[in-house]
N, C-alpha and C. Protein backbone atom coordinates (compact mmCIF):
# COMPACT_ATOMS: atom_id res chain seq x y z
N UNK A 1 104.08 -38.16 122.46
CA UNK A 1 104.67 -39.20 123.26
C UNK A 1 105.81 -38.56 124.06
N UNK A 2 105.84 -39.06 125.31
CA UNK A 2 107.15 -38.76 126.21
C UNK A 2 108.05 -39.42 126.42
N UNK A 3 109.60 -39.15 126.98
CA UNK A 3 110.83 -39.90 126.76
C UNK A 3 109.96 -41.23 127.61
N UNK A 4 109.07 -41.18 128.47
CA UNK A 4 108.77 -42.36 129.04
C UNK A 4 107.99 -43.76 127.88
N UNK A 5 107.78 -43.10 127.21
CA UNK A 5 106.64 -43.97 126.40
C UNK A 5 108.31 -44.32 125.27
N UNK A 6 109.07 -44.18 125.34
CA UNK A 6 110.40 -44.58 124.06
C UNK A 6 111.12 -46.03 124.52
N UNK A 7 111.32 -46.35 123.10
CA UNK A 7 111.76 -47.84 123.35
C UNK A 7 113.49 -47.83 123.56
N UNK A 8 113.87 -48.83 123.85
CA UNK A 8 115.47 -48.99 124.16
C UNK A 8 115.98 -48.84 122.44
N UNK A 9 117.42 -48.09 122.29
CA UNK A 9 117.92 -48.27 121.07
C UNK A 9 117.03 -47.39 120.16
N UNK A 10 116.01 -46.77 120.23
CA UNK A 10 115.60 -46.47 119.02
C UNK A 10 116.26 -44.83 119.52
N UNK A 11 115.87 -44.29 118.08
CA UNK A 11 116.57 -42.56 117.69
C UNK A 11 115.19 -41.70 117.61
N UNK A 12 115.40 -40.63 118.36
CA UNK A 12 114.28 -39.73 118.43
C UNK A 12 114.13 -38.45 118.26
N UNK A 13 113.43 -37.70 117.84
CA UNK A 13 113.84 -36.20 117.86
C UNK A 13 112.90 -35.31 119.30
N UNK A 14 113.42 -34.37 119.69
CA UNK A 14 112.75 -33.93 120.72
C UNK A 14 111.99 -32.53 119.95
N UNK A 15 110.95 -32.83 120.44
CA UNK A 15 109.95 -31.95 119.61
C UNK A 15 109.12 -30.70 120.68
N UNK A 16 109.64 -31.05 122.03
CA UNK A 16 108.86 -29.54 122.76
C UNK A 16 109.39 -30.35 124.54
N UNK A 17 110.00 -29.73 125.42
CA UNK A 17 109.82 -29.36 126.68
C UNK A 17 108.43 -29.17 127.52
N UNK A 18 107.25 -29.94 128.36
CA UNK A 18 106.68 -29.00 128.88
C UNK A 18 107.21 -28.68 130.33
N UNK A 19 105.96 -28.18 130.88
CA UNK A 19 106.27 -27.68 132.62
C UNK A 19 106.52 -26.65 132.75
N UNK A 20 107.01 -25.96 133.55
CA UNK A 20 107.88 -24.58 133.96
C UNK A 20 108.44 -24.51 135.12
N UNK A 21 108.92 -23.14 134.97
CA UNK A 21 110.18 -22.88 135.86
C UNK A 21 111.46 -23.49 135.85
N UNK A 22 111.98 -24.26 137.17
CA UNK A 22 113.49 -24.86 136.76
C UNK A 22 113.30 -25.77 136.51
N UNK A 23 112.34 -26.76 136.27
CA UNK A 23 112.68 -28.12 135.61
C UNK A 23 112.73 -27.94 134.25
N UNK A 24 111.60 -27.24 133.79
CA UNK A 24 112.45 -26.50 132.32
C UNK A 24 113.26 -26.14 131.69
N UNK A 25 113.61 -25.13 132.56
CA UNK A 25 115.12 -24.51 132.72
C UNK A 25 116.19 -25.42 131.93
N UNK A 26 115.92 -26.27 132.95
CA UNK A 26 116.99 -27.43 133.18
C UNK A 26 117.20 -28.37 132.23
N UNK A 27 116.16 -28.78 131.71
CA UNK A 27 115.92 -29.85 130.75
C UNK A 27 117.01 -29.06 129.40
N UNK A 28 116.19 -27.79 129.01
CA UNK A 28 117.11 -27.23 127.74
C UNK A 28 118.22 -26.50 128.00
N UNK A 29 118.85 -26.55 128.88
CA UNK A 29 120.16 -26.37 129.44
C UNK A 29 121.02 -27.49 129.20
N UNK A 30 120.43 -28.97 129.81
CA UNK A 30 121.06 -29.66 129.48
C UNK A 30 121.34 -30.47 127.76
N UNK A 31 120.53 -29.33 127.07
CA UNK A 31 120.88 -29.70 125.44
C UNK A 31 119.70 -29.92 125.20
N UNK A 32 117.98 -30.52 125.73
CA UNK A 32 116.73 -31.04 125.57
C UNK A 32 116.47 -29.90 124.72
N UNK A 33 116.72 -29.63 123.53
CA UNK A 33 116.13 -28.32 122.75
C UNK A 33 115.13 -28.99 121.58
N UNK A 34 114.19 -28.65 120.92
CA UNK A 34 113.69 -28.80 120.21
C UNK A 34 114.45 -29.10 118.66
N UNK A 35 113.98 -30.60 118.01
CA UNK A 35 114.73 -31.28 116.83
C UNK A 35 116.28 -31.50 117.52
N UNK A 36 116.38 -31.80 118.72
CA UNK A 36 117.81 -32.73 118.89
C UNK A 36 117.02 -33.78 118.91
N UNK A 37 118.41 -34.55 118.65
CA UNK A 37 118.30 -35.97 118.62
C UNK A 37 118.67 -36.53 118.89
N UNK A 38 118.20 -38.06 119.99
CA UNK A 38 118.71 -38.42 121.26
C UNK A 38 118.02 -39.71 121.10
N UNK A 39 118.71 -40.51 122.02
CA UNK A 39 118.18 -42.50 121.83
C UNK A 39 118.08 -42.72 123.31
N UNK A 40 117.52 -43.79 123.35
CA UNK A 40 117.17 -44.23 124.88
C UNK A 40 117.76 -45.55 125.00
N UNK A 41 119.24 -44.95 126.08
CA UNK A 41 120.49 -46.19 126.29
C UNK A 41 120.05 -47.31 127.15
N UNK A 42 119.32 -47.12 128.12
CA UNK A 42 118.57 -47.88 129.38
C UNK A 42 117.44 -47.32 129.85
N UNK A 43 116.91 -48.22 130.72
CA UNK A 43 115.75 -48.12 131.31
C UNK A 43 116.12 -48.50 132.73
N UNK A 44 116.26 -48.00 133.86
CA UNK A 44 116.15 -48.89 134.78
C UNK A 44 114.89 -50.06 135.05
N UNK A 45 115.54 -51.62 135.59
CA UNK A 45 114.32 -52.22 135.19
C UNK A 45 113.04 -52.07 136.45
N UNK A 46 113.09 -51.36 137.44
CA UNK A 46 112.03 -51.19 138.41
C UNK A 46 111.84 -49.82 138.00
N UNK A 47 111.98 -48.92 137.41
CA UNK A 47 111.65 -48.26 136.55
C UNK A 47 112.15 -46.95 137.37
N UNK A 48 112.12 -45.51 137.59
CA UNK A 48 112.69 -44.74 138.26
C UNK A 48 113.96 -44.05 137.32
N UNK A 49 114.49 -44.34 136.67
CA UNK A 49 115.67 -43.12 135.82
C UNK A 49 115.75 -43.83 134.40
N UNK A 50 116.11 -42.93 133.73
CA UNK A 50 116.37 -43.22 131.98
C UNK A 50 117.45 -42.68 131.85
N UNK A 51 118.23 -43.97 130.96
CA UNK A 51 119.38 -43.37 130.22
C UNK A 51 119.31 -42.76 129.17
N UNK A 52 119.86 -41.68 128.82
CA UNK A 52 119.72 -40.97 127.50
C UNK A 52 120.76 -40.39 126.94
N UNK A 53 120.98 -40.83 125.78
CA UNK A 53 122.68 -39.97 125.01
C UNK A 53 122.08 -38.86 123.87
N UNK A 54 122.39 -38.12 123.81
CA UNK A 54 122.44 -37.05 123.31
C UNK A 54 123.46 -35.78 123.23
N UNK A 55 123.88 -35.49 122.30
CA UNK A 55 125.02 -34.32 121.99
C UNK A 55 126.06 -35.11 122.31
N UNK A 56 126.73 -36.03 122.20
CA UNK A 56 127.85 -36.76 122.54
C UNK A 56 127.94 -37.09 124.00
N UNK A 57 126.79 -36.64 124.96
CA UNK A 57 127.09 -37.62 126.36
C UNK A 57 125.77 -38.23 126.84
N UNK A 58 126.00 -38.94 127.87
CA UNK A 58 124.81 -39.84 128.52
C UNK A 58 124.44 -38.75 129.46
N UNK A 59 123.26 -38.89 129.82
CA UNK A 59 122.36 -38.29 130.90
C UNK A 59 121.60 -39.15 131.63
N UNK A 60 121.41 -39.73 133.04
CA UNK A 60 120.30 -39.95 133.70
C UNK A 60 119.52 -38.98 134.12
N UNK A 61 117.85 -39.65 133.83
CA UNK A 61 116.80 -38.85 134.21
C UNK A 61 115.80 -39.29 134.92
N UNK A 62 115.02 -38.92 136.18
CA UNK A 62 114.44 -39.62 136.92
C UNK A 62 112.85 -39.21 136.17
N UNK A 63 112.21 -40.02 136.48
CA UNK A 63 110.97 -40.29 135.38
C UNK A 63 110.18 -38.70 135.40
N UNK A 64 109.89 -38.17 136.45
CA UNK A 64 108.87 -36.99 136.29
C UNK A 64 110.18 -35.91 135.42
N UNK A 65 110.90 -36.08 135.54
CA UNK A 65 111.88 -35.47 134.67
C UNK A 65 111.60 -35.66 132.98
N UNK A 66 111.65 -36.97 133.14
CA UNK A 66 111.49 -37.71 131.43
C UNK A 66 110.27 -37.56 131.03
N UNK A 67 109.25 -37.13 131.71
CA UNK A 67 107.93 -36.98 131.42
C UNK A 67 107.49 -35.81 130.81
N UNK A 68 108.32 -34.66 131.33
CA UNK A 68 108.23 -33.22 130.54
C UNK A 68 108.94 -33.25 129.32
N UNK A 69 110.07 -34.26 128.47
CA UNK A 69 110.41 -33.81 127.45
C UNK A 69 109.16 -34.87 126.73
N UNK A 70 109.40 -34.14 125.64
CA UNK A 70 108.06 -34.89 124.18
C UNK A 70 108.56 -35.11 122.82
N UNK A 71 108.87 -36.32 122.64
CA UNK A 71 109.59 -36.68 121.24
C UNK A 71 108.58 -37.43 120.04
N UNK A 72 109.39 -37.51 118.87
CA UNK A 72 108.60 -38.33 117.87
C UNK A 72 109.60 -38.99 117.14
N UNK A 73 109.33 -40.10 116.49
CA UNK A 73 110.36 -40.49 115.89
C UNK A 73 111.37 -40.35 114.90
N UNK A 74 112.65 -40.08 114.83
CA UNK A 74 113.55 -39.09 113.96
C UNK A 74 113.27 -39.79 112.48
């Protein structure tokens, strides 16, 4: 499952990054590492960015973004 398929409020662990190059990069730069654990603060409701807290801060992510990380439930 991907951060897109996660419900509001629930706790998740991130279990793998795909894609490559810099959106990769990027994702585990910004903390997206494998077994963190991160909740989904919002949704925008026309859909287009996700809120996400993890390591003590919020992140927006625009969906093809949220689509490369892959979680399961913590």
């Amino acid at each position: 499952m991907t951060l897109l398929d996660a419900k509001v409020n629930t706790r998740y662990k991130v279990s793998g990054v795909s894609g490559e190059g810099n959106a990769r990069r990027r994702l585990l730069d910004m903390g997206f590492t494998p077994d963190c654990t991160l909740y989904i603060a919002a949704v925008a409701p026309m859909g287009g960015t996700v809120l996400v807290g993890l390591r003590g801060f919020m992140v927006a992510l625009r969906e093809d973004a949220a689509s490369l990380i892959e979680i399961e439930v913590a």
